[in-house]
C-alpha atoms as a PDB file:
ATOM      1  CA  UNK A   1     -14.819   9.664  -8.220  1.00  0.00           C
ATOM      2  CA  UNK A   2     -11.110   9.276 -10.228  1.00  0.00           C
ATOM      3  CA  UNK A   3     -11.163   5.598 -10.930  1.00  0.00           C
ATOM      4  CA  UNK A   4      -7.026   6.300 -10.338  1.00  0.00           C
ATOM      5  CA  UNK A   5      -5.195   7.544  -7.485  1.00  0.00           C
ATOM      6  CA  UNK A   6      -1.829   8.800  -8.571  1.00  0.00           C
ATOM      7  CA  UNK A   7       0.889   8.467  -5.903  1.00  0.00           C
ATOM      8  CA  UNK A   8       4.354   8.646  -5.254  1.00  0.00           C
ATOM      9  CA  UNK A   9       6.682   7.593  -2.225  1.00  0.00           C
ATOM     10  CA  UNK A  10      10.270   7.197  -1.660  1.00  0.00           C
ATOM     11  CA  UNK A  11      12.079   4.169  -0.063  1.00  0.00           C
ATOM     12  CA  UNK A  12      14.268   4.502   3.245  1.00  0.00           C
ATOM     13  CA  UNK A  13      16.728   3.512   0.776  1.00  0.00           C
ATOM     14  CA  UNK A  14      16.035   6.151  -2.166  1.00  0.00           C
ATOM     15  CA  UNK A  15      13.821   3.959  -4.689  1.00  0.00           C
ATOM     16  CA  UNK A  16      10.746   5.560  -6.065  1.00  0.00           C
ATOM     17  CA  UNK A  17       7.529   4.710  -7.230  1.00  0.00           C
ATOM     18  CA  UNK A  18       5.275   6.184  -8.864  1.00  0.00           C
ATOM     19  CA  UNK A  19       1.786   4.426  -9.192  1.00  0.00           C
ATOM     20  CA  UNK A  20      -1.398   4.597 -10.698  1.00  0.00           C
ATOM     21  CA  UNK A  21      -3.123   2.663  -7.669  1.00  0.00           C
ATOM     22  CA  UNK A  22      -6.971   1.629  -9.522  1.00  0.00           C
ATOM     23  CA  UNK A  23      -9.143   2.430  -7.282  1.00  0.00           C
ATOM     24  CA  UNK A  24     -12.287   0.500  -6.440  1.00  0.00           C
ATOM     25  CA  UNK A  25     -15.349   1.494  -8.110  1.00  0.00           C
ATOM     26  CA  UNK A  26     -17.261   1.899  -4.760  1.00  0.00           C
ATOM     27  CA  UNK A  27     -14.232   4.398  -3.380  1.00  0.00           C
ATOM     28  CA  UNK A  28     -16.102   7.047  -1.449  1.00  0.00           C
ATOM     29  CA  UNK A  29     -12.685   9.435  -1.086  1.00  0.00           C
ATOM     30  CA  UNK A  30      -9.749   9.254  -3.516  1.00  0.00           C
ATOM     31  CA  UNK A  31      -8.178  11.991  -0.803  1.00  0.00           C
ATOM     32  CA  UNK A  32      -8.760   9.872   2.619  1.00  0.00           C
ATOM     33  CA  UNK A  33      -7.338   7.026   0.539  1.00  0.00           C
ATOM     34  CA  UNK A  34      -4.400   8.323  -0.159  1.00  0.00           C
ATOM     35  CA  UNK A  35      -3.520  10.021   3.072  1.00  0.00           C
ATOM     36  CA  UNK A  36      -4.152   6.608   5.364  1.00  0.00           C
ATOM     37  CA  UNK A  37      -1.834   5.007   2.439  1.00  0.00           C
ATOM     38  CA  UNK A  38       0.826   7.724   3.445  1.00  0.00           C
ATOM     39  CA  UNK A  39       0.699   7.667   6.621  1.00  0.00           C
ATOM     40  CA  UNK A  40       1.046   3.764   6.818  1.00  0.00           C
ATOM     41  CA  UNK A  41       3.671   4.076   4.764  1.00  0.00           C
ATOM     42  CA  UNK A  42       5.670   6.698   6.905  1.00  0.00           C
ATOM     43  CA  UNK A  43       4.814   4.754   9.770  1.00  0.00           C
ATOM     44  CA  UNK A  44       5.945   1.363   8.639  1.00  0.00           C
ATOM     45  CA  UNK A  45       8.941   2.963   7.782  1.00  0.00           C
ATOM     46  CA  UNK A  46       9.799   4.777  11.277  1.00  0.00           C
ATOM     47  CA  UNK A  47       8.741   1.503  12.927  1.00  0.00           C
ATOM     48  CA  UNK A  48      11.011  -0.799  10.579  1.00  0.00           C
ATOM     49  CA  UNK A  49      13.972   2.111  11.526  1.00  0.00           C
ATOM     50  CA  UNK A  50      13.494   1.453  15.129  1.00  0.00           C
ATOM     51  CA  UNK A  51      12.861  -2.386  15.038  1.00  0.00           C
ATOM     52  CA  UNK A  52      16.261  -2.476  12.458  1.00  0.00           C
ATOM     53  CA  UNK A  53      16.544  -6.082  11.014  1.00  0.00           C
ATOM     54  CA  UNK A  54      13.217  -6.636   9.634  1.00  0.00           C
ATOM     55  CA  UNK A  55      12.372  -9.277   7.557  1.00  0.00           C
ATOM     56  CA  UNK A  56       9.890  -8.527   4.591  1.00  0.00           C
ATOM     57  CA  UNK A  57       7.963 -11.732   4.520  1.00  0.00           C
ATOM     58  CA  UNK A  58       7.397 -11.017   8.517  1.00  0.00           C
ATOM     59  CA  UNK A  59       6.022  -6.969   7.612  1.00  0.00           C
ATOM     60  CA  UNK A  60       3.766  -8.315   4.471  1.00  0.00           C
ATOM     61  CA  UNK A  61       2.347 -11.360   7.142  1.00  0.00           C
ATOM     62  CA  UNK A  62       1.715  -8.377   9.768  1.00  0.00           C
ATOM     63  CA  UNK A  63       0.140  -6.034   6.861  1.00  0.00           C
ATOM     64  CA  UNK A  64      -2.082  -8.870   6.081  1.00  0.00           C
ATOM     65  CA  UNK A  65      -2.983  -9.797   9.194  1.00  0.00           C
ATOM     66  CA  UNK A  66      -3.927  -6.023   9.799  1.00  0.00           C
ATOM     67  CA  UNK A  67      -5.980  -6.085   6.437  1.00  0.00           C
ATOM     68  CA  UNK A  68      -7.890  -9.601   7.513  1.00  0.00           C
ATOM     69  CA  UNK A  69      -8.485  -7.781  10.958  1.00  0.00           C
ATOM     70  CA  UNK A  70      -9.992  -4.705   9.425  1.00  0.00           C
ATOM     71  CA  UNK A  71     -12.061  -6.995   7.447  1.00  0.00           C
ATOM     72  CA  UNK A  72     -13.423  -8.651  10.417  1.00  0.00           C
ATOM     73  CA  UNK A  73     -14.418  -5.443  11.674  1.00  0.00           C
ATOM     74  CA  UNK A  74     -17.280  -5.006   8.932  1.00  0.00           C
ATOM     75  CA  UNK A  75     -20.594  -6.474   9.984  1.00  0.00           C
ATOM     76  CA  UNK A  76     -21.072  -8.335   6.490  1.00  0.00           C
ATOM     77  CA  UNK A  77     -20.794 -11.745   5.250  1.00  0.00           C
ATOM     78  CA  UNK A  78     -17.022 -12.970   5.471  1.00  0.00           C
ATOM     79  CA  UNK A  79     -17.542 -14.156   2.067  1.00  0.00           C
ATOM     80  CA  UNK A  80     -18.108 -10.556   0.731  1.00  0.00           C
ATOM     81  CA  UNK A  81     -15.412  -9.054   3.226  1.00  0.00           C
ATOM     82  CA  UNK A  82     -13.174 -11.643   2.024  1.00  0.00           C
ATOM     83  CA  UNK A  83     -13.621 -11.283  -2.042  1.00  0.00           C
ATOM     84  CA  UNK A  84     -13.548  -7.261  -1.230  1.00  0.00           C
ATOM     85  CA  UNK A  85      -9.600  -7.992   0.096  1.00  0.00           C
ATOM     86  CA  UNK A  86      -8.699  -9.990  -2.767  1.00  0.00           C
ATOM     87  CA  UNK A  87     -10.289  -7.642  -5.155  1.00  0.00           C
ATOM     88  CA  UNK A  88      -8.277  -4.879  -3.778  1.00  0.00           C
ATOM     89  CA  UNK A  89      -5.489  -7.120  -3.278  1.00  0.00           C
ATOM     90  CA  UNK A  90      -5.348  -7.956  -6.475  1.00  0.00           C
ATOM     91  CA  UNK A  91      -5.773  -4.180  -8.130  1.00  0.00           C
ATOM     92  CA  UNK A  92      -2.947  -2.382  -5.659  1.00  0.00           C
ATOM     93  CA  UNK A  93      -0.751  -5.697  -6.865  1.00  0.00           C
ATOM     94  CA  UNK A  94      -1.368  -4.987 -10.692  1.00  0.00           C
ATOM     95  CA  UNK A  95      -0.925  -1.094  -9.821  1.00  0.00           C
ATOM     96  CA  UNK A  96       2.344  -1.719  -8.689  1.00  0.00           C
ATOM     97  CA  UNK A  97       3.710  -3.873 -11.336  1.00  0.00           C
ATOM     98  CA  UNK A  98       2.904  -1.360 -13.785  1.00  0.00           C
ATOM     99  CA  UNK A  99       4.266   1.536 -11.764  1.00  0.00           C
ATOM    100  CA  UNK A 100       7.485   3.440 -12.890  1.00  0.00           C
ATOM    101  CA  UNK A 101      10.248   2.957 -10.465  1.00  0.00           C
ATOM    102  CA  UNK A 102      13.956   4.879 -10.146  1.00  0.00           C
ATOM    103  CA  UNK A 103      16.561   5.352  -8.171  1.00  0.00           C
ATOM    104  CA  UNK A 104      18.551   8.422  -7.704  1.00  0.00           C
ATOM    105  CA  UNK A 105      22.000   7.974  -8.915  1.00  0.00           C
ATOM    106  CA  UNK A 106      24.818   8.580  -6.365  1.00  0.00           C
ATOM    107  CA  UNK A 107      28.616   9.464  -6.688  1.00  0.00           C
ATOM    108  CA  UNK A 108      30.685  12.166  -8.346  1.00  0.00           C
ATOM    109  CA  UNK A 109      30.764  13.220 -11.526  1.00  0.00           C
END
């Protein structure tokens, strides 16, 4: 299994990243990972596009609320559940700050 999952995605607004997401050691597929990741993605950003005026404090709370809900969903101790999150949290956060980020330039030349 990679131990990185390349990936790239363009903003609504034209920003893009491109990030070396670490992934966990215990990843089973570097493929399903990124495709759910995409497809969140492209549907938080349809979603946002309908809703219009969305705060981001308000998406990140929902995100998280959707991550502590999948977490509940795993028979296990909370305490493992819980430290798993904030591992993975913690990596996708780190990921991201070292990710290389542009923005198409607009205008005339």
């Amino acid at each position: 299994m990679p131990s990185k999952l390349p990936f790239h995605y363009t903003t609504p607004t034209g920003e893009r990243f491109e990030v070396e997401f670490e992934l966990h050691p215990d990843s089973v597929s570097a493929m399903r990972v990124s495709q759910l990741l995409e497809r969140l993605m492209d549907t938080l950003d349809h979603e946002i596009g309908i809703l219009g005026n969305t705060a981001n404090g308000d998406v990140l709370q929902a995100l998280t609320m959707a991550l502590s809900l999948r977490a509940g969903m795993i028979h296990a101790n909370p305490e493992v559940t819980g430290q798993l999150c904030k591992d993975l949290l913690d990596r996708a956060l780190k990921s991201v700050d070292n990710s290389r980020r542009s923005h198409d330039l607009s205008g005339h030349a």
